[in-house]
Every structure is written in structure tokens, then in C-alpha cells.
N, C-alpha and C. Protein backbone atom coordinates (compact mmCIF):
# COMPACT_ATOMS: atom_id res chain seq x y z
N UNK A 1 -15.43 103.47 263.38
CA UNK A 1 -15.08 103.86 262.02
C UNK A 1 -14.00 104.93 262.09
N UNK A 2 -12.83 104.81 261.50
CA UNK A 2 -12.05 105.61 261.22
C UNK A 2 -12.22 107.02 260.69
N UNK A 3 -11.74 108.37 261.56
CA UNK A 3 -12.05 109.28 260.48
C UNK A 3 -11.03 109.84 260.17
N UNK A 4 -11.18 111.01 258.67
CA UNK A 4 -10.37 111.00 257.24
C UNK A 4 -9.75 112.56 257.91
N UNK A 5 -8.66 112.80 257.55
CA UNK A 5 -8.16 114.02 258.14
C UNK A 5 -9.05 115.24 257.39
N UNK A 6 -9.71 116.34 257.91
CA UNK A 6 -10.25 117.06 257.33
C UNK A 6 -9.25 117.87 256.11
N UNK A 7 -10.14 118.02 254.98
CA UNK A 7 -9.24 118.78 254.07
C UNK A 7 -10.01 120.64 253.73
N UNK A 8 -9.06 121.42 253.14
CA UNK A 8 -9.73 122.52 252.75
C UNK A 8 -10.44 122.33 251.79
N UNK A 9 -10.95 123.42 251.85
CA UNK A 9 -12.42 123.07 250.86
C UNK A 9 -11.68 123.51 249.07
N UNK A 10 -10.88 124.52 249.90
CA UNK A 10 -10.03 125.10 248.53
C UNK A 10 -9.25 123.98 247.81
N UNK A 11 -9.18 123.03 248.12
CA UNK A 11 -7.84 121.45 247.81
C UNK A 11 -6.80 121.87 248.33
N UNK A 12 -6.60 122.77 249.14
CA UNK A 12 -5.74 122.77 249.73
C UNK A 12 -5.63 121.90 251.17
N UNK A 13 -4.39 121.58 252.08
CA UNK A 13 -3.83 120.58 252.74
C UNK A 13 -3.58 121.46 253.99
N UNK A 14 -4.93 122.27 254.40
CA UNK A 14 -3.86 122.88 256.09
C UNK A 14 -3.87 122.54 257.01
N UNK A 15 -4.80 120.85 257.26
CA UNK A 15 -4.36 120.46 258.44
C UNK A 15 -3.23 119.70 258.75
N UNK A 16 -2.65 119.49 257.75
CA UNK A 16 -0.93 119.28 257.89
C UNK A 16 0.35 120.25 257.58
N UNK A 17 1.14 119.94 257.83
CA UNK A 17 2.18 120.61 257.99
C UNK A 17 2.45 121.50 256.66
N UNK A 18 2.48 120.18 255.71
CA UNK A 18 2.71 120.72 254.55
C UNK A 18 1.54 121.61 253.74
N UNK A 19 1.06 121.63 253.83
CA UNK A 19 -0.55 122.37 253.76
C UNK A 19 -0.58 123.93 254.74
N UNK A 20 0.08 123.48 255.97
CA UNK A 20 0.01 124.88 256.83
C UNK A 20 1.06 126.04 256.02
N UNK A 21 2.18 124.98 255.88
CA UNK A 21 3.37 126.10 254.91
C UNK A 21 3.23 126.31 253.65
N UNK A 22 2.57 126.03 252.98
CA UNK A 22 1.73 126.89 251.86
C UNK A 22 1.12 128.03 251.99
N UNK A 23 0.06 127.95 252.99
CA UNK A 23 -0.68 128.69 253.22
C UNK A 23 0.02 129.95 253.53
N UNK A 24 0.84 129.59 254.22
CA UNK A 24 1.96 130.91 255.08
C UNK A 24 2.57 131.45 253.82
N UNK A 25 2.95 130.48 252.88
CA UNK A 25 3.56 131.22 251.82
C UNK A 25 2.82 131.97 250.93
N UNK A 26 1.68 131.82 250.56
CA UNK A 26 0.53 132.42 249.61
C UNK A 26 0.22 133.99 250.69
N UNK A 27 0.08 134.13 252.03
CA UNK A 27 0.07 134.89 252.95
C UNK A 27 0.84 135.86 252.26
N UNK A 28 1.77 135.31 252.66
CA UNK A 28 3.54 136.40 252.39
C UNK A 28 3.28 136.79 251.11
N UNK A 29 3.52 136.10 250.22
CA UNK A 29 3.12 136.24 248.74
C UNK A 29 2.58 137.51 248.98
N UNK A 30 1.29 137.26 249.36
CA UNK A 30 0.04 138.66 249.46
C UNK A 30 0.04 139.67 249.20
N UNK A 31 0.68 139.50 251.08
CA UNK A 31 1.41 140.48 251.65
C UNK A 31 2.42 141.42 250.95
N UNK A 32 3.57 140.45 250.17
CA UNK A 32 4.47 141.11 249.36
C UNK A 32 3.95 142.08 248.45
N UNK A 33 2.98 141.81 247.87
CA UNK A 33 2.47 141.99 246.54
C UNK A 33 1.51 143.19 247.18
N UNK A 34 0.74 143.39 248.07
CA UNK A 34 0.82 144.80 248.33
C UNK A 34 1.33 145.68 249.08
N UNK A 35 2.44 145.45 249.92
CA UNK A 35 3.40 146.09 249.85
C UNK A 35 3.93 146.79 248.79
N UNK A 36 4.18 146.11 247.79
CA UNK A 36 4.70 146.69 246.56
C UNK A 36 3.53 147.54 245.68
N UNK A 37 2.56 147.20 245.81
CA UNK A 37 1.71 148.25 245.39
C UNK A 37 1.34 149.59 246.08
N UNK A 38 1.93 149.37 247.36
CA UNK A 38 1.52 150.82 248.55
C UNK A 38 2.88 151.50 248.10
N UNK A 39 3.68 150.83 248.58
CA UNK A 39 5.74 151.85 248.08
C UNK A 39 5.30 152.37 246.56
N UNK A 40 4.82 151.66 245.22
CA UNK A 40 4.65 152.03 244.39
C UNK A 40 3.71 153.64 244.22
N UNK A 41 2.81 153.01 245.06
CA UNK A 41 1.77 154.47 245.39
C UNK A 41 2.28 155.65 246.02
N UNK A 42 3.19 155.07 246.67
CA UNK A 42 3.45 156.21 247.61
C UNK A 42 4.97 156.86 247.11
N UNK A 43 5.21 156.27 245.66
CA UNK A 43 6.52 156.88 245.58
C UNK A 43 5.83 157.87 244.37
N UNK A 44 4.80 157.17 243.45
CA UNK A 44 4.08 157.61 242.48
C UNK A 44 3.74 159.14 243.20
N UNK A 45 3.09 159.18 244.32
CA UNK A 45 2.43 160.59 245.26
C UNK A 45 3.62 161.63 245.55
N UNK A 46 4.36 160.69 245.68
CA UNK A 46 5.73 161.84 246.15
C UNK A 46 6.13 162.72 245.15
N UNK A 47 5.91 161.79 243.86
CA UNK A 47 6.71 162.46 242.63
C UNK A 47 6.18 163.50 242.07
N UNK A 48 4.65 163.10 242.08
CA UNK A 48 3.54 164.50 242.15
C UNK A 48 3.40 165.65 242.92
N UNK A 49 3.91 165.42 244.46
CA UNK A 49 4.10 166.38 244.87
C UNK A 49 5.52 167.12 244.81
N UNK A 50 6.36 166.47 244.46
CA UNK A 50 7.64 167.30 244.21
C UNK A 50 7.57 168.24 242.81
N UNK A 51 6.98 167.75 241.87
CA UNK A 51 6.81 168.15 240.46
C UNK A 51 5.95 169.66 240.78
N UNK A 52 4.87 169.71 241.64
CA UNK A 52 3.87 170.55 242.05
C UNK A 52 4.55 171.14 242.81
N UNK A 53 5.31 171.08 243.99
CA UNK A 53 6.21 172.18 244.62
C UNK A 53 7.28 172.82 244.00
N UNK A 54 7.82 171.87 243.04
CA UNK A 54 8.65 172.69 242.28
C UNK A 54 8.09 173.54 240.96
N UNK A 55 6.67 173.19 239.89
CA UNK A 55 6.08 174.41 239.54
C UNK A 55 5.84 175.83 239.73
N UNK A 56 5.31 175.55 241.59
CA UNK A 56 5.06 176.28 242.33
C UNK A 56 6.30 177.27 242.50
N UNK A 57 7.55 176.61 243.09
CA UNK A 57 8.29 177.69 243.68
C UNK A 57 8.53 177.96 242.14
N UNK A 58 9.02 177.87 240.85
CA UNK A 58 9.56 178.55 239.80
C UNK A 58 8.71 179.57 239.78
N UNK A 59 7.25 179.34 239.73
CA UNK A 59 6.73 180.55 239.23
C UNK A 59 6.53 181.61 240.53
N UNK A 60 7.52 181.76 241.22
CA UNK A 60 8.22 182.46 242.20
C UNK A 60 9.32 183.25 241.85
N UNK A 61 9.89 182.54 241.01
CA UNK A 61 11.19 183.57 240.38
C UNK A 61 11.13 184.39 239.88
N UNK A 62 11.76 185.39 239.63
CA UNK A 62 11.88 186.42 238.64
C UNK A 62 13.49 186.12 238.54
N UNK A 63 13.26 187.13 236.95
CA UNK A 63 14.35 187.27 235.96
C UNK A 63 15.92 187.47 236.51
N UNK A 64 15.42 188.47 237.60
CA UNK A 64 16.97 189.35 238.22
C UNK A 64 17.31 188.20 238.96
N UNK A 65 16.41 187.23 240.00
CA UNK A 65 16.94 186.49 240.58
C UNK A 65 18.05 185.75 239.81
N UNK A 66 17.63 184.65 238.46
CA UNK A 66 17.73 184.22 237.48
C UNK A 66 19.63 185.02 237.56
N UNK A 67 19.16 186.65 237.08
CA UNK A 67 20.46 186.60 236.23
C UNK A 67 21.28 187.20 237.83
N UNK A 68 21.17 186.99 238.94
CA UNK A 68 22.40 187.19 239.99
C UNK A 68 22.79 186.05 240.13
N UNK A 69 22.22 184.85 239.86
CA UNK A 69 22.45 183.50 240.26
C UNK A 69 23.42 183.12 239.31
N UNK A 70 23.42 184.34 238.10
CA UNK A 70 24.62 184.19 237.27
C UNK A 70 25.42 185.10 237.23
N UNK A 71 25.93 185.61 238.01
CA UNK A 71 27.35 186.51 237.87
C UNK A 71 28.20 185.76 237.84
N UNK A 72 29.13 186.68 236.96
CA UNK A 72 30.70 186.10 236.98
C UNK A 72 30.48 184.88 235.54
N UNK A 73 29.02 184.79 234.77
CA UNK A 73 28.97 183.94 233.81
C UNK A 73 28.95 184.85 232.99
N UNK A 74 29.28 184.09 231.23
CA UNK A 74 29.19 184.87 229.91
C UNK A 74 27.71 184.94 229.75
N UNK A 75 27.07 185.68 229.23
CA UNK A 75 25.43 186.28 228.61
C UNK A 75 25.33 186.88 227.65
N UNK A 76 24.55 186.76 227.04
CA UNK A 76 24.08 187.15 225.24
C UNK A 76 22.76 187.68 225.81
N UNK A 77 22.73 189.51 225.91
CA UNK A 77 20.94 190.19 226.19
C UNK A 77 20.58 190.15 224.75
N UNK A 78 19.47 190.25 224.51
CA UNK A 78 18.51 190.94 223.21
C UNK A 78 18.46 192.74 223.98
N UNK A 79 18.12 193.20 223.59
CA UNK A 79 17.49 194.67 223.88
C UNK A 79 16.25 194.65 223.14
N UNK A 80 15.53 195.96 223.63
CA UNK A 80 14.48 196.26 222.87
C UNK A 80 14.78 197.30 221.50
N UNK A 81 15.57 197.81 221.50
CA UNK A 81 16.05 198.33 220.26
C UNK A 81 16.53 197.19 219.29
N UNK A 82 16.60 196.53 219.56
CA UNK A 82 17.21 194.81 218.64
C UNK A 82 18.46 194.95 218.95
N UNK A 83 19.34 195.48 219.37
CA UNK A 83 20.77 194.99 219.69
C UNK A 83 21.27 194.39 220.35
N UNK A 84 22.25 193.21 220.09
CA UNK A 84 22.79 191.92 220.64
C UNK A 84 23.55 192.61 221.53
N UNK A 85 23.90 192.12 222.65
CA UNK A 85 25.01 192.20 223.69
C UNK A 85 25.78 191.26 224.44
N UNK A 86 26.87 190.80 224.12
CA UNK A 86 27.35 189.62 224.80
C UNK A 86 28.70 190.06 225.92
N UNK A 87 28.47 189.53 226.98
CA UNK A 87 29.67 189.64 228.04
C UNK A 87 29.70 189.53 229.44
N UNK A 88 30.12 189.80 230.15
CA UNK A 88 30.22 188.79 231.22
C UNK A 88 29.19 190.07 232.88
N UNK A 89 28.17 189.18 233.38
CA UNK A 89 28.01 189.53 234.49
C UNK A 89 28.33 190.51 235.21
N UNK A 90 28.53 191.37 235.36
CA UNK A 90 29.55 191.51 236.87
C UNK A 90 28.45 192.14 237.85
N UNK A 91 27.23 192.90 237.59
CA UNK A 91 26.66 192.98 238.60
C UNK A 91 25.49 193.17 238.10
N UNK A 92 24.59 192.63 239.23
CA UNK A 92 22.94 192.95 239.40
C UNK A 92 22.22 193.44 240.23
N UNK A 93 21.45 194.24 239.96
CA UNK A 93 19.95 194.75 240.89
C UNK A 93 18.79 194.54 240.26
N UNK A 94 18.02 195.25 241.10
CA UNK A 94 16.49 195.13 240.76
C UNK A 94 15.91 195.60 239.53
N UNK A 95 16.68 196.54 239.40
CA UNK A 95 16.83 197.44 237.94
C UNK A 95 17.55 197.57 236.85
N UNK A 96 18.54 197.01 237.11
CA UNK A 96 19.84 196.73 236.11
C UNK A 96 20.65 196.19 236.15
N UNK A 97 21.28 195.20 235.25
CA UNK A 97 22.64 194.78 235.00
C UNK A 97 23.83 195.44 234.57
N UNK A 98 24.58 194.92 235.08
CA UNK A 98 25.83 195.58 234.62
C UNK A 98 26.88 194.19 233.92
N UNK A 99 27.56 194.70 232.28
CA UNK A 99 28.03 194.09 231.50
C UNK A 99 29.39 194.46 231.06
N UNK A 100 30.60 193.22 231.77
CA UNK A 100 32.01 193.56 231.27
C UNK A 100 32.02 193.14 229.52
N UNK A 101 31.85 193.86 228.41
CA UNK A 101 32.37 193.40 227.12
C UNK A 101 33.04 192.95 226.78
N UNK A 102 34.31 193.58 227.73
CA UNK A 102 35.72 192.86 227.48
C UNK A 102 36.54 194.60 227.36
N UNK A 103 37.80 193.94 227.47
CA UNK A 103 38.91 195.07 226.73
C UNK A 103 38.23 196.41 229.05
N UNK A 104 38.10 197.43 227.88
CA UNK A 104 37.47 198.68 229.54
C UNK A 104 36.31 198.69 229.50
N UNK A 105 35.48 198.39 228.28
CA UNK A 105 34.30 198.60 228.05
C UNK A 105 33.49 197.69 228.88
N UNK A 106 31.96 198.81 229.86
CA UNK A 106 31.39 198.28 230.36
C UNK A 106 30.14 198.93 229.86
N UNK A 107 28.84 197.71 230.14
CA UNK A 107 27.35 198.56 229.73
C UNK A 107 26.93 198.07 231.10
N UNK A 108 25.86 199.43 231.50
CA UNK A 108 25.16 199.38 232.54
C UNK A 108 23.56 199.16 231.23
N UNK A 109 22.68 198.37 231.43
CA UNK A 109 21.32 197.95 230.86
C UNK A 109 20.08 198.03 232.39
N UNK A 110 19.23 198.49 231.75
CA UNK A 110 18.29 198.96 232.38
C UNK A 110 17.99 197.05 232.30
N UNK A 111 16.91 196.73 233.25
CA UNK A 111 16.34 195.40 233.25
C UNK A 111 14.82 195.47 232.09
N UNK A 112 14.44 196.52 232.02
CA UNK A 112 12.92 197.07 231.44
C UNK A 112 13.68 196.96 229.79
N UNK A 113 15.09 197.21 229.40
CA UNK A 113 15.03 196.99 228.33
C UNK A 113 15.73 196.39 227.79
N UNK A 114 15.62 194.97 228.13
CA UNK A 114 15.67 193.49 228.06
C UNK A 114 14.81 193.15 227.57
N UNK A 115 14.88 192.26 226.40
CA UNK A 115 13.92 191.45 225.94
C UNK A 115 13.98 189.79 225.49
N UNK A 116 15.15 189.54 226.19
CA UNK A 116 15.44 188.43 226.03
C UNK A 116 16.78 187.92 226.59
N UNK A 117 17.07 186.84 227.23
CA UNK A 117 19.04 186.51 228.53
C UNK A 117 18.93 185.14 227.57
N UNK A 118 20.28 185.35 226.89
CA UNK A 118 20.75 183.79 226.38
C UNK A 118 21.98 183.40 227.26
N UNK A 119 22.28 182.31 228.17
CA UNK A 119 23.45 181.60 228.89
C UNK A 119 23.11 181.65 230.19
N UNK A 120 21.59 181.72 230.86
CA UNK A 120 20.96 181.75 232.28
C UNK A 120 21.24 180.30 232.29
N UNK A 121 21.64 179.37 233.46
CA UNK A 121 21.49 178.30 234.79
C UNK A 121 19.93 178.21 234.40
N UNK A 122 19.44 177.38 235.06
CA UNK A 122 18.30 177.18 236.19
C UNK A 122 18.18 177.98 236.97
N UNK A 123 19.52 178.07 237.97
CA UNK A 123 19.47 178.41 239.32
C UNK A 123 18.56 179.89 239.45
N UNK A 124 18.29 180.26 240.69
CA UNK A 124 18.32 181.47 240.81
C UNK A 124 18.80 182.00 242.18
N UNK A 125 19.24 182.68 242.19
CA UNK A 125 19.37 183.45 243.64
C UNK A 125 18.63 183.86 244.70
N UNK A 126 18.68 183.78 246.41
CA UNK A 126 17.41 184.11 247.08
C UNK A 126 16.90 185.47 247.00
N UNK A 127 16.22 185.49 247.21
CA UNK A 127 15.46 187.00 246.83
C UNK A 127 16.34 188.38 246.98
N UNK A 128 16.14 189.30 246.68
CA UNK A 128 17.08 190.73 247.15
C UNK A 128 16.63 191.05 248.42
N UNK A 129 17.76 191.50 249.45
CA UNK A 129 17.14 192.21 250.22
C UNK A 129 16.36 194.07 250.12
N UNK A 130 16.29 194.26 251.13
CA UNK A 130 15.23 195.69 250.98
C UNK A 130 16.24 197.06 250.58
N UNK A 131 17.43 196.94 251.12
CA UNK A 131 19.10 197.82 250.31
C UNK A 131 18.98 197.40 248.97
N UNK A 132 19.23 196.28 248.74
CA UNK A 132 20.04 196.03 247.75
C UNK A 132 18.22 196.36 246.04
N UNK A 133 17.42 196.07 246.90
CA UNK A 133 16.24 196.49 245.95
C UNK A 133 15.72 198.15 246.10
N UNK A 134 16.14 199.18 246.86
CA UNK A 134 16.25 200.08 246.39
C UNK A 134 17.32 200.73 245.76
N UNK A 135 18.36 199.87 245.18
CA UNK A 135 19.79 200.55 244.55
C UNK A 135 18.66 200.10 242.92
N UNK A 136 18.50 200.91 242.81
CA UNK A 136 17.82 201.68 241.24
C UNK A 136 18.76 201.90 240.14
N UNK A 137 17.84 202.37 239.18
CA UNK A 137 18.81 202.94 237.71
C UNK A 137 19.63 204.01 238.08
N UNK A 138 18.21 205.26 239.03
CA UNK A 138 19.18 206.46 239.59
C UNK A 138 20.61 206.27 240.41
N UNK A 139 20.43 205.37 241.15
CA UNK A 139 21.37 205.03 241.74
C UNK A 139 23.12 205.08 241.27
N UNK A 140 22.55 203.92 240.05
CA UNK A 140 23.56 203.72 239.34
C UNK A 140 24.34 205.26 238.55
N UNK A 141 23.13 205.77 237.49
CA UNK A 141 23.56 206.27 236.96
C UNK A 141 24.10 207.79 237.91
N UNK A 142 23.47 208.12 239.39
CA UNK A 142 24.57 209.38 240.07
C UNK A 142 26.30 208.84 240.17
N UNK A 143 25.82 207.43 240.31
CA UNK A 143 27.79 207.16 240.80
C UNK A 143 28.62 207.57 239.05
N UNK A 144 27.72 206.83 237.91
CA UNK A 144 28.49 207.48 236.57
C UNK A 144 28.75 208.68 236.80
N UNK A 145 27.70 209.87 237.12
CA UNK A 145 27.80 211.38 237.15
C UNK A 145 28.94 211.28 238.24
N UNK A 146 28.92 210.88 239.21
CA UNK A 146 30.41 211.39 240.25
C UNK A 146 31.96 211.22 239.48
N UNK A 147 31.73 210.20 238.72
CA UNK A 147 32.92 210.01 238.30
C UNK A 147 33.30 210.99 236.85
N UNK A 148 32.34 211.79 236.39
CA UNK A 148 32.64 212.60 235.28
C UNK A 148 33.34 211.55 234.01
N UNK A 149 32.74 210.35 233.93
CA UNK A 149 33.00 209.15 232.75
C UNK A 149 32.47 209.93 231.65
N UNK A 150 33.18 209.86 230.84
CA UNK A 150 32.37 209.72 229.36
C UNK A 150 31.49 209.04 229.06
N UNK A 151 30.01 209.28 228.52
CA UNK A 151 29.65 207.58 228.31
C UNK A 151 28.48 207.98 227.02
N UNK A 152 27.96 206.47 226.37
CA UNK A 152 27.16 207.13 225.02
C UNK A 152 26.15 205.92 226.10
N UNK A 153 24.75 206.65 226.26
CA UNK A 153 23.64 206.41 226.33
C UNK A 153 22.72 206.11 225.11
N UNK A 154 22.76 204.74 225.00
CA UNK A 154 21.98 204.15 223.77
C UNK A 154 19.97 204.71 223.89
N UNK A 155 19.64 205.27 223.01
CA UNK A 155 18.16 205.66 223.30
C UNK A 155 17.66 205.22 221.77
N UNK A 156 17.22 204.73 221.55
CA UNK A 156 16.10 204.04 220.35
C UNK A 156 17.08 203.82 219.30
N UNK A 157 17.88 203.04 219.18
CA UNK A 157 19.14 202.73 217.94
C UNK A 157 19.78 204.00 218.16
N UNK A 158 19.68 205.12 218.18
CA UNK A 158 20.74 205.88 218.51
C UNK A 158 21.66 206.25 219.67
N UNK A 159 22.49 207.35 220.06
CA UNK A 159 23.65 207.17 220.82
C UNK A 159 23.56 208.99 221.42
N UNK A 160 23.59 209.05 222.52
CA UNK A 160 23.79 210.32 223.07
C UNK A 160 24.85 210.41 224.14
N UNK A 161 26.02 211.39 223.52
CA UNK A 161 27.63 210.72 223.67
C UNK A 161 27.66 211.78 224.58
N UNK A 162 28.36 212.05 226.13
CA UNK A 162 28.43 212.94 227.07
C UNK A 162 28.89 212.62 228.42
N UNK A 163 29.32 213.59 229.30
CA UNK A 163 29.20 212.83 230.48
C UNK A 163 27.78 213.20 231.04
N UNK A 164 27.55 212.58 232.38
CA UNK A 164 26.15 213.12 232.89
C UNK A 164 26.37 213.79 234.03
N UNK A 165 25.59 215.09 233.80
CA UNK A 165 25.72 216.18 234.56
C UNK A 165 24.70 216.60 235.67
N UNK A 166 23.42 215.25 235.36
CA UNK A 166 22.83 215.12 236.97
C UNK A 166 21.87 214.30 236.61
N UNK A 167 21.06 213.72 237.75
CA UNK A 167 20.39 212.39 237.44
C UNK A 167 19.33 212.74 238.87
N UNK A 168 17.84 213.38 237.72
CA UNK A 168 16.45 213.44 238.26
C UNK A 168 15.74 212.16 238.87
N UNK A 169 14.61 211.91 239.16
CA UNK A 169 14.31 210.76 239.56
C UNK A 169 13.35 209.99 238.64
N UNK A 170 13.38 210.46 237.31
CA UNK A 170 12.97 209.65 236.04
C UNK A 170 13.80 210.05 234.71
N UNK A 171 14.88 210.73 235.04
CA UNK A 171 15.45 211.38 233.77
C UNK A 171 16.88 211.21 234.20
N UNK A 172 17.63 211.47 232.91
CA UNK A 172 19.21 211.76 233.45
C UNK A 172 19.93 213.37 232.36
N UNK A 173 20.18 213.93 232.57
CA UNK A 173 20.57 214.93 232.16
C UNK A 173 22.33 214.61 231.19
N UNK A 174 22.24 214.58 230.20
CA UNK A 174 23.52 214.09 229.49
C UNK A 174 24.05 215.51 228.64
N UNK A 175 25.04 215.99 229.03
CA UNK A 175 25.65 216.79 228.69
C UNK A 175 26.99 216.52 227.14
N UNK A 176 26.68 217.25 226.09
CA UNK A 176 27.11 217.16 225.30
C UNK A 176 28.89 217.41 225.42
N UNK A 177 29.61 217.11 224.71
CA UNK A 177 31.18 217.16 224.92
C UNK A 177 31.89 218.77 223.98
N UNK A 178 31.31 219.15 222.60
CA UNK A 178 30.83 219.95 222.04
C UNK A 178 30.80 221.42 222.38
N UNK A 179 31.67 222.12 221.90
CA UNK A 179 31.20 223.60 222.86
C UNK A 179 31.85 224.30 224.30
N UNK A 180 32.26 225.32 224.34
CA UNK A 180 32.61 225.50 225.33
C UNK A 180 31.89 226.17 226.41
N UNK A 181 32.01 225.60 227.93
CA UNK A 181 31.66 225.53 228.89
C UNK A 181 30.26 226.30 229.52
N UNK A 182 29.52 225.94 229.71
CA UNK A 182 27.74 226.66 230.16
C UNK A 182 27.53 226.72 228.97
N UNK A 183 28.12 226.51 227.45
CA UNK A 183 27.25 226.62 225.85
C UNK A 183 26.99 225.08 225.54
N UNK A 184 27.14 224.10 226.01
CA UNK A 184 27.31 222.61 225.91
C UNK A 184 25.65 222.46 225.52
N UNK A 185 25.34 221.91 224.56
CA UNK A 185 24.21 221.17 224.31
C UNK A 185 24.25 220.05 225.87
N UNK A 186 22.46 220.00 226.12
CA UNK A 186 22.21 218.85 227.49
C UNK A 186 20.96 218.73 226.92
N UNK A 187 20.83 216.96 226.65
CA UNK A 187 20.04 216.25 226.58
C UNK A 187 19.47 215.84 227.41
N UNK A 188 17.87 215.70 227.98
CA UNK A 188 17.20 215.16 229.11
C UNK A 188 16.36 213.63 228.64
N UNK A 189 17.29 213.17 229.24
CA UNK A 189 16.65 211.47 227.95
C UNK A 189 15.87 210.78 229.84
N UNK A 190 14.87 210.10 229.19
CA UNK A 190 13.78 210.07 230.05
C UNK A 190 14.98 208.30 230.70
N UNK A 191 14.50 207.62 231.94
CA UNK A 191 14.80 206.26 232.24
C UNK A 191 14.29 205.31 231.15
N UNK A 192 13.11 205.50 231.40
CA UNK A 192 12.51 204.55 229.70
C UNK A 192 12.90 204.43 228.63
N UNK A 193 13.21 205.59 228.34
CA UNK A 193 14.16 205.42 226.76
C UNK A 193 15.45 204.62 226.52
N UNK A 194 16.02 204.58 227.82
CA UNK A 194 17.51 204.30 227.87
C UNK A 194 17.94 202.68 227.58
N UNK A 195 18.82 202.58 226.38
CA UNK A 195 18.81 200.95 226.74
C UNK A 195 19.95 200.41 227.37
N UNK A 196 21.37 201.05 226.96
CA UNK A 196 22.56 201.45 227.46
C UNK A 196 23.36 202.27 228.09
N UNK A 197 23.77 202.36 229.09
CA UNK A 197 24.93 203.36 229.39
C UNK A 197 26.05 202.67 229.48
N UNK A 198 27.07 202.78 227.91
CA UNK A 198 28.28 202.18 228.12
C UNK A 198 29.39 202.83 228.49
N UNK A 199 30.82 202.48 228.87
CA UNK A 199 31.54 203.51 229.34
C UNK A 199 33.09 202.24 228.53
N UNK A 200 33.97 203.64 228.55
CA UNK A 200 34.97 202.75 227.96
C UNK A 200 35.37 203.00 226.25
């Protein structure tokens, strides 16, 4: 008696040729098909972890980084007295910016009395080094005193117009213009108070 070529049980044909290359193709198929579900997974994972490292490092930044990463750009501060300030970069520390207005006029701004940077990047800058984060407000404001500048120190909406005649290590001593010489009114306006020292 003749016998019948065995068949799959599935109706499928794999003891022939044409039956074997099906099979190979449904394989591949498979195969394809999770492949594409692992790359999918694994691009899905990546994206989560990039999203999560980059959360992470932002809430690493600070502000100063922020605004060195913008020198040499235009900026609009708020102050805490409410006064607008718009103009260009030119330098930063840990403690203060410094603002070309335009024309000679420059403001040195404490960073503490900031309350708001309109025209920041993204970017930020790598961290300060350990120099450049002890160059302080004092700092700043002895090089004003060397130079015997005129300057009006903005303190709560008002203006205390003088040069500065020495700079404590929480205060600055602002000498009135007024009067002649050792009779000069001198104001001792605390760092905190200060929102401006413009010159120009």
C-alpha cells in the first residue's frame, strides 16, 4: 500500500519544499516583528533616560551659571525695588552682574536683588571656579572706590549719589558730593539694601 506524504497538523505543507519556505518565512516574519518590538523598547528606555538625566542635570543649575552663559547678550532684570533694567551683559560673578545700558552708563546689580532675567538661552555655563566665586559684591564695589567714580547707589526706590570712600565687609561707605572736605555727609548703606551701583 502506498503511503501519503505526511502533512502538518497546522495545514500547513513542510514536508515539501514549498511548505518548508513558508515556514522559514512566517519564522522571519516573527522574528522581524520582535525585533521591532525590542528597538522600539529600547529606544522608548533611552528616551526616558535622557529626559531623567537631563531633569536631573537642570536642577543643577543656578541662575549665575544661566546668566554667564549669556554675556555679551541683551537682558531685561526686574529688581526688587520694581525697576526695569535693560542692557547688555558684560560681566558676571557669584554675586553680581554687571550691565552696559548703553551711551557710559554702567550698573553693577547685586544677584540677591534680582527678581526676575528676561532674554536668558537655555544654556548655562560650567560652574565658577574657586577665584572667580570669591570675587564678591566687596570686591567689586573696592575697585569703584579705587577709581574715585561718581556713582548713585540705588537703595529702596531711592538714590544715594557719591563716590565711595571705603567698602566694609557687609556695608559700603558712600560719601556725599555736598560740602567741603572732612564736612561731607557719609552714608553707610548695608550690601542688602543695595540694588544698583550705576556709574556714568
Amino acid at each position: 500500500m502506498a503511503s501519503s506524504p505526511v502533512r502538518d497538523p497546522g495545514g500547513g505543507d513542510g514536508g515539501t519544499t514549498a511548505g518548508r519556505y513558508r515556514d522559514r518565512v512566517r519564522w522571519e516574519a516573527l522574528f522581524d516583528d520582535m525585533e521591532a518590538q525590542l528597538a522600539a523598547a529600547r529606544t522608548a528606555a533611552l528616551r526616558a533616560d535622557v529626559a531623567e538625566l537631563t531633569r536631573a542635570e537642570r536642577a543643577t543649575v543656578g541662575l549665575v551659571d544661566r546668566l554667564r552663559a549669556a554675556q555679551g547678550s541683551a537682558v531685561a532684570l526686574r529688581l526688587a525695588a520694581g525697576e526695569p533694567l535693560r542692557g547688555t551683559l558684560v560681566d558676571v560673578a557669584h554675586e553680581w552682574v554687571l550691565l552696559d545700558l548703553g551711551g557710559a552708563q554702567r550698573a553693577l546689580v547685586p544677584v540677591g536683588a534680582v527678581v526676575a532675567v528676561g532674554g536668558l538661552g537655555a544654556h548655562a555655563a560650567p560652574a565658577a571656579g574657586a577665584v572667580e566665586r570669591r570675587l564678591g559684591l566687596g570686591h567689586a564695589l573696592r575697585a569703584l572706590a579705587r577709581d574715585r567714580a561718581v556713582v548713585r547707589v540705588g537703595v529702596a526706590g531711592d538714590e544715594v549719589v557719591g563716590r565711595l570712600d571705603g567698602v566694609g565687609a557687609d556695608h559700603v561707605d558712600v560719601g556725599g558730593l555736598d560740602g567741603a572736605p572732612g564736612r561731607r555727609p557719609v552714608w553707610a548703606v548695608p550690601f542688602a539694601a543695595i540694588t544698583t551701583v550705576r556709574t556714568g
